[in-house]
N, C-alpha and C. Protein backbone atom coordinates (compact mmCIF):
# COMPACT_ATOMS: atom_id res chain seq x y z
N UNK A 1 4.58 -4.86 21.12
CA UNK A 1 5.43 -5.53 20.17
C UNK A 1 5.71 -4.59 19.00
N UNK A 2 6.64 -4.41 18.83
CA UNK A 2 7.36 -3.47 17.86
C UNK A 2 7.25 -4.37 16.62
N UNK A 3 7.03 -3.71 15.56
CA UNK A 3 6.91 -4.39 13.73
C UNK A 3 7.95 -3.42 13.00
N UNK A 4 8.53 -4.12 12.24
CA UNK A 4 9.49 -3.43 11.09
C UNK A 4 8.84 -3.27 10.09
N UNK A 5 8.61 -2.03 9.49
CA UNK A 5 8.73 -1.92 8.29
C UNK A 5 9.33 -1.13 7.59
N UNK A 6 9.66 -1.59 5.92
CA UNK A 6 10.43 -1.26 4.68
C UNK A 6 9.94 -1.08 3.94
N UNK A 7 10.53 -0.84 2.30
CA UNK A 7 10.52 -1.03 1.40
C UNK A 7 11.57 -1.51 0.70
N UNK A 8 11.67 -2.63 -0.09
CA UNK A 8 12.46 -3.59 -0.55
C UNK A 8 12.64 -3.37 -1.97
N UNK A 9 13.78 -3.45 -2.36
CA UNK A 9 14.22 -3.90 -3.80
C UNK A 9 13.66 -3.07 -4.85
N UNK A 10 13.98 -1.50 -4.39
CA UNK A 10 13.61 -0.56 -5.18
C UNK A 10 12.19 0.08 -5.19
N UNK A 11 11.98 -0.28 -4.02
CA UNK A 11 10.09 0.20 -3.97
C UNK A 11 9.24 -0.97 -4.34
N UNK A 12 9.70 -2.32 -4.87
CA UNK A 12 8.79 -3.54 -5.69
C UNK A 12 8.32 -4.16 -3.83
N UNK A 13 8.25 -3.74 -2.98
CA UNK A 13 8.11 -4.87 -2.02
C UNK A 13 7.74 -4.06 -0.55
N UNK A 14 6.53 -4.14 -0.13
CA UNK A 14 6.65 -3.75 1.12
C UNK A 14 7.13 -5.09 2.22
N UNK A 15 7.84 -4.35 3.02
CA UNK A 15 8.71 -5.86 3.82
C UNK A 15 8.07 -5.61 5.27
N UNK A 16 7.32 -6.18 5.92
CA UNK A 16 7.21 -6.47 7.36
C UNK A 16 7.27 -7.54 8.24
N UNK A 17 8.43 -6.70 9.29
CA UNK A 17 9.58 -7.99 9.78
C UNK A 17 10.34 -8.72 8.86
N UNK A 18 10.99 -8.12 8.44
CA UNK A 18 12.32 -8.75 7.30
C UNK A 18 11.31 -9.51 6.17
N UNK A 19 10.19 -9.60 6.11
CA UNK A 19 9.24 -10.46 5.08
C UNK A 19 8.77 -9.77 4.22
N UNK A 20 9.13 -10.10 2.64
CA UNK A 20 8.30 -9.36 1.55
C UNK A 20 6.98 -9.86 1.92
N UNK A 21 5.91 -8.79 1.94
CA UNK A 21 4.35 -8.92 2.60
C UNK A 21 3.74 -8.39 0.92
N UNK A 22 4.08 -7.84 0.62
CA UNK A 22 2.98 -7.13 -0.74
C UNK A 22 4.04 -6.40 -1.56
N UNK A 23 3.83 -6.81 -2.82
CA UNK A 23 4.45 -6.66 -3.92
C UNK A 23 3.52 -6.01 -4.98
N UNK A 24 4.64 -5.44 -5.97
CA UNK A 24 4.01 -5.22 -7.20
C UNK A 24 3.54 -6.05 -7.97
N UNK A 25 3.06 -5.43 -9.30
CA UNK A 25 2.63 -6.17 -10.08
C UNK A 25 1.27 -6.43 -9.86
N UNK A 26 0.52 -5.68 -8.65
CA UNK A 26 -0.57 -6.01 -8.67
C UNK A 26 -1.96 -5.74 -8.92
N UNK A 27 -3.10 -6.21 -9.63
CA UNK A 27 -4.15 -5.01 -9.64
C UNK A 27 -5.05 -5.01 -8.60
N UNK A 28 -4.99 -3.52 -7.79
CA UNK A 28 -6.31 -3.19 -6.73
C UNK A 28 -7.19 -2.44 -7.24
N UNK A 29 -8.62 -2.96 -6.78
CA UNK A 29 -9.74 -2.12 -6.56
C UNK A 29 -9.81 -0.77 -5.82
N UNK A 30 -9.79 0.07 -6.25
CA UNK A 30 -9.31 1.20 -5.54
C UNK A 30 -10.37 2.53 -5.55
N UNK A 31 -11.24 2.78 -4.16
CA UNK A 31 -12.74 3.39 -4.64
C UNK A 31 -12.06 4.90 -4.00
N UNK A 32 -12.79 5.96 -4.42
CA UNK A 32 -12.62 7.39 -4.22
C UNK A 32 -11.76 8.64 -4.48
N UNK A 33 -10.66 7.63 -4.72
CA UNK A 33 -9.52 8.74 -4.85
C UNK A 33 -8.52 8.74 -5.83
N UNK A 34 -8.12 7.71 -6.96
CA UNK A 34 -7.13 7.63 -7.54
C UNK A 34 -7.52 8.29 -8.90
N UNK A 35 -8.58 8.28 -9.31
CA UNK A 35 -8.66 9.15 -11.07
C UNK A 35 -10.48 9.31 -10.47
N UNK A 36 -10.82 9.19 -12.26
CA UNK A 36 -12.22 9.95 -12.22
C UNK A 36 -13.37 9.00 -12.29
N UNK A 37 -12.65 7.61 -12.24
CA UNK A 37 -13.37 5.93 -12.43
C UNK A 37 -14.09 5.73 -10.84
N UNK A 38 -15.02 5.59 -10.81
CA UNK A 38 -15.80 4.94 -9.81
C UNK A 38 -15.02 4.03 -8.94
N UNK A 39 -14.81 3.40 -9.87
CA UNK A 39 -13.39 2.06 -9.01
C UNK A 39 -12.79 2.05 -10.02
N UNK A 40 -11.23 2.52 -9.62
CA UNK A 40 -10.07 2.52 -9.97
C UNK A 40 -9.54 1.08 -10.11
N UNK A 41 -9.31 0.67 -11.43
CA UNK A 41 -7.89 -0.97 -11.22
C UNK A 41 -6.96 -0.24 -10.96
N UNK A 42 -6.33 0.08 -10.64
CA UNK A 42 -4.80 0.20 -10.33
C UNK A 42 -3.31 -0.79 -10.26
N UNK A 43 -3.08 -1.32 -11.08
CA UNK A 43 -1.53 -1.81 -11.32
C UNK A 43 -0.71 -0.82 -10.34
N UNK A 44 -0.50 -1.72 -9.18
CA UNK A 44 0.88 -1.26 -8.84
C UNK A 44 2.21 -1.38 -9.53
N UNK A 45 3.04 -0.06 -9.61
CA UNK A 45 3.72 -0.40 -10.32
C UNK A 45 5.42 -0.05 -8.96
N UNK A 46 5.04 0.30 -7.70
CA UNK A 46 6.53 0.77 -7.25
C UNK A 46 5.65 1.14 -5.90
N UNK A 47 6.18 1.31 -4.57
CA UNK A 47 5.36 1.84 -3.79
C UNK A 47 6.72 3.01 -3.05
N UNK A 48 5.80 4.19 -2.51
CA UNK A 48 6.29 5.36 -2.09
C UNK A 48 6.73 5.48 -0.71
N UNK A 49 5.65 5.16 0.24
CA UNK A 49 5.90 5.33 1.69
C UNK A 49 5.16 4.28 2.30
N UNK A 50 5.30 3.80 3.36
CA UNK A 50 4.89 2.63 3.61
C UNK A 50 4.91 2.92 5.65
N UNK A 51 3.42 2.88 6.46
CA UNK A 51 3.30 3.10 7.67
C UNK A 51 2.45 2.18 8.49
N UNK A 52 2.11 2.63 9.64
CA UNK A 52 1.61 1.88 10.40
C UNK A 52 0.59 2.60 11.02
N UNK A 53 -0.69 2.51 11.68
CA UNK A 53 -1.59 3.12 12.16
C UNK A 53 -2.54 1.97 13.19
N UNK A 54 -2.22 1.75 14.27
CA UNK A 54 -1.78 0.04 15.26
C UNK A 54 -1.41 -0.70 14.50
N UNK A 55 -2.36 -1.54 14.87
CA UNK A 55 -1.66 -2.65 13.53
C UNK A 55 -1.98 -2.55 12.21
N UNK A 56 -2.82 -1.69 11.43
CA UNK A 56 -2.94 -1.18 10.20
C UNK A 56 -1.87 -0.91 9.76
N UNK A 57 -1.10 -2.06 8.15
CA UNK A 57 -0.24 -1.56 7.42
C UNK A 57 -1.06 -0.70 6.69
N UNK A 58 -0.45 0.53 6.06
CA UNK A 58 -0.91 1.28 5.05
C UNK A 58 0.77 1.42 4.12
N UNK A 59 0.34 1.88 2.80
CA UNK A 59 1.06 2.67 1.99
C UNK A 59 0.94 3.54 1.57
N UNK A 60 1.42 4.07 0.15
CA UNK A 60 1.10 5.17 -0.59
C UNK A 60 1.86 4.40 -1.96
N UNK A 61 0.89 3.80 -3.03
CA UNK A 61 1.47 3.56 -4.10
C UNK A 61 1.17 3.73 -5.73
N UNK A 62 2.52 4.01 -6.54
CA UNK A 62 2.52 4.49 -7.80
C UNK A 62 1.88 3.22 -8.51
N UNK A 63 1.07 4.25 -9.59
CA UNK A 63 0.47 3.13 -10.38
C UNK A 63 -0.52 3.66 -11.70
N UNK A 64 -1.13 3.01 -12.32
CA UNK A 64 -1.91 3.32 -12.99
C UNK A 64 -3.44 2.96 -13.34
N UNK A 65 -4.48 3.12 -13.83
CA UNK A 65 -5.75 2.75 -13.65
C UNK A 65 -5.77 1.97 -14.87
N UNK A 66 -5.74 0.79 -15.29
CA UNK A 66 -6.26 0.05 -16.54
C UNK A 66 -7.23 0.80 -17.39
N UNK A 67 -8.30 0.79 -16.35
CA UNK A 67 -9.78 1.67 -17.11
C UNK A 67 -9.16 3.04 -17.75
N UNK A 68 -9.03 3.89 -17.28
CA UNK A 68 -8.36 5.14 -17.66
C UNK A 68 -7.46 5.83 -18.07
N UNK A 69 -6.43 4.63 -17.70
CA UNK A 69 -5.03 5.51 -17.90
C UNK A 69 -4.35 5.90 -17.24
N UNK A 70 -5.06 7.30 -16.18
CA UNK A 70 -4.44 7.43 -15.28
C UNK A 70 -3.31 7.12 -14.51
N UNK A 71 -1.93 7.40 -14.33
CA UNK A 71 -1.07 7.64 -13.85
C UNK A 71 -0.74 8.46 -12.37
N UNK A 72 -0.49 7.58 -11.27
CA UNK A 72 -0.06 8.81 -10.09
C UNK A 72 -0.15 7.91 -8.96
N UNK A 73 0.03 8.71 -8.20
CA UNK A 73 0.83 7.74 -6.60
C UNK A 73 -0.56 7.76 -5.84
N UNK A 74 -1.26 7.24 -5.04
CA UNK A 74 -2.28 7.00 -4.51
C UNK A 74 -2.62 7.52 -3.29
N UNK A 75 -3.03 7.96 -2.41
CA UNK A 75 -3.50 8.63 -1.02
C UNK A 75 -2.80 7.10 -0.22
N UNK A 76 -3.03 7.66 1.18
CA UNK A 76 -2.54 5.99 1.94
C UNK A 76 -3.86 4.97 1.64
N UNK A 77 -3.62 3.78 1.66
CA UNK A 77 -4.49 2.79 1.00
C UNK A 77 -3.65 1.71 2.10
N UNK A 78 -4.78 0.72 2.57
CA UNK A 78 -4.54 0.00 3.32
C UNK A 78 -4.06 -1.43 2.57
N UNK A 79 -2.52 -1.96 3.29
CA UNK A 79 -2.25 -3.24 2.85
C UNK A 79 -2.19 -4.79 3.31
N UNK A 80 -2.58 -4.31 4.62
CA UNK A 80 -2.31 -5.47 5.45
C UNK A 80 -2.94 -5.60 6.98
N UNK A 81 -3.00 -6.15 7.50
CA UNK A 81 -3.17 -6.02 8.91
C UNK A 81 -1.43 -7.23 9.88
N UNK A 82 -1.15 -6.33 11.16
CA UNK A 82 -0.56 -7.41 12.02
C UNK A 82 -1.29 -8.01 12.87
N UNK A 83 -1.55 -9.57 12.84
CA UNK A 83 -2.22 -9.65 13.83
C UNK A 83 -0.90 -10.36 14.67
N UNK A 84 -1.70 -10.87 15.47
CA UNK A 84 -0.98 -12.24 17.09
C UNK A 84 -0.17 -13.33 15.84
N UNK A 85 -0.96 -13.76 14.76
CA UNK A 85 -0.22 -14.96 13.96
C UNK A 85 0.61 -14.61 12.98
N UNK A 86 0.61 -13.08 13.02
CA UNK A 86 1.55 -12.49 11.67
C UNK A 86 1.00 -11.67 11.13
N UNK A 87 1.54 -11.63 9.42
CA UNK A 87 0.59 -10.31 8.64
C UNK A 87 -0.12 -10.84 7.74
N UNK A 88 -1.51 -10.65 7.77
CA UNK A 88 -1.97 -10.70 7.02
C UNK A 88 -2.48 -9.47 5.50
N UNK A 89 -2.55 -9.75 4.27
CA UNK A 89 -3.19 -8.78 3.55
C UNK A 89 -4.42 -8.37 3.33
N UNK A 90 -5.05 -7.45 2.70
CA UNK A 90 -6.10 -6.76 2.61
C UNK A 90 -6.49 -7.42 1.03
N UNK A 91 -7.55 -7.47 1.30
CA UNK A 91 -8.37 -8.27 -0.12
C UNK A 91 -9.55 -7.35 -0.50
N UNK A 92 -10.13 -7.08 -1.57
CA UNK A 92 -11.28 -6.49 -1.89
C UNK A 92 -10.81 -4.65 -2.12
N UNK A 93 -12.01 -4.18 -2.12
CA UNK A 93 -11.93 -2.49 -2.65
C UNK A 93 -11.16 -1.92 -1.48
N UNK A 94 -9.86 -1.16 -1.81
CA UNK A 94 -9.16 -0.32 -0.73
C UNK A 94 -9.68 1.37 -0.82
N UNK A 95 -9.53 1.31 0.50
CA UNK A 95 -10.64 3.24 0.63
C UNK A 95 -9.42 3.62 0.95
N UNK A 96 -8.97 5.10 0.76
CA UNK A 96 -7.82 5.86 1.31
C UNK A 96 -8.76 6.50 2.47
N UNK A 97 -7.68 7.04 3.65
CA UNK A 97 -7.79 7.74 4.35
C UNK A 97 -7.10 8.96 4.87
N UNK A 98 -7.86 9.86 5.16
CA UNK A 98 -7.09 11.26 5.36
C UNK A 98 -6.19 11.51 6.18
N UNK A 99 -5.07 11.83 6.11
CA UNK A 99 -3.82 12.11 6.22
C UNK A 99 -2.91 10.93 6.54
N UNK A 100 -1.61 10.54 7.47
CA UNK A 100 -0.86 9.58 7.09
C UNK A 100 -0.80 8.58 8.34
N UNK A 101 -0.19 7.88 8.75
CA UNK A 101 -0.06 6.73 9.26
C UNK A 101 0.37 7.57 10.65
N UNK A 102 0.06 6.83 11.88
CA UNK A 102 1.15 7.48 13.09
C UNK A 102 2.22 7.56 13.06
N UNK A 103 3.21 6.44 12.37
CA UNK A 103 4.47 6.09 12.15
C UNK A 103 4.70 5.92 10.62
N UNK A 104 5.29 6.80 10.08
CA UNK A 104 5.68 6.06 8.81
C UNK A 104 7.29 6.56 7.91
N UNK A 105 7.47 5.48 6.95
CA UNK A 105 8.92 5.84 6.95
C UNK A 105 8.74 6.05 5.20
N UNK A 106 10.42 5.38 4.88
CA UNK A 106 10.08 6.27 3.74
C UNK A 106 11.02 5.08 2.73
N UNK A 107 11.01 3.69 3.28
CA UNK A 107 12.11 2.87 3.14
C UNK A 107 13.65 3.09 3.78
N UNK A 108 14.11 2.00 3.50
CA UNK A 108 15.33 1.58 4.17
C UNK A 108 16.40 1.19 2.94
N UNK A 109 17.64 2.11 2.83
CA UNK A 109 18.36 1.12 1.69
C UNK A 109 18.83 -0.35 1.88
C-alpha cells in the first residue's frame, strides 16, 4: 500500500494521504541532537523534509529550544507511524536517526 506524503501550507503541516497529520506550533522532547540541553523543548516552528522508512513517518524540523535558545532544523526525528487503521503520532522523547528516510521528498506545492 502506497502512502502520500507532503508538506502543507508553507511547511506548517505534514500531510499523510491528503490529511494534515502533524503540525506546528508544537513543543517536542527532543534527546541527543538538537543543542547542548540534555532534552531539547523544541517549538516547531516550519518543517523541512518529510519521509518514510516502512511505515515510519519521519521529518526534519525548524525550530527552537525554549531552554536555550537555540535555533536550527533538527536531524530526522520521528512523527508518526502508518498503521492498517491509519496514522498514528509519536508521543514522548523523539531520538534522531542517522541518515535519511528510504523515500523522502521535499514537499509538494
Amino acid at each position: 500500500m502506497a502512502t502520500r506524503l507532503r508538506l502543507l501550507d508553507d511547511a506548517a503541516w505534514v500531510s499523510v494521504n491528503d490529511e494534515r497529520a502533524v503540525g506546528t506550533s508544537e513543543v517536542w522532547p527532543v534527546a541527543d541532537s538538537f543543542c547542548s540541553c540534555a532534552l531539547a523543548w523544541l517549538v516547531v516552528e516550519a518543517y523541512v523534509d518529510v519521509g518514510a522508512d516502512g511505515r515510519q513517518v519521519e521529518a526534519r524540523a525548524h525550530g527552537h529550544c525554549v531552554s536555550c535558545g537555540e535555533a536550527g532544523t533538527t536531524a530526522w526525528l520521528p512523527v508518526g507511524r502508518v498503521t492498517d487503521d491509519g496514522f498514528s503520532d509519536v508521543t514522548g522523547v523523539r531520538r534522531s536517526r542517522q541518515g535519511s528516510p528510504a523515500s523522502a521528498c521535499c514537499g509538494e506545492p
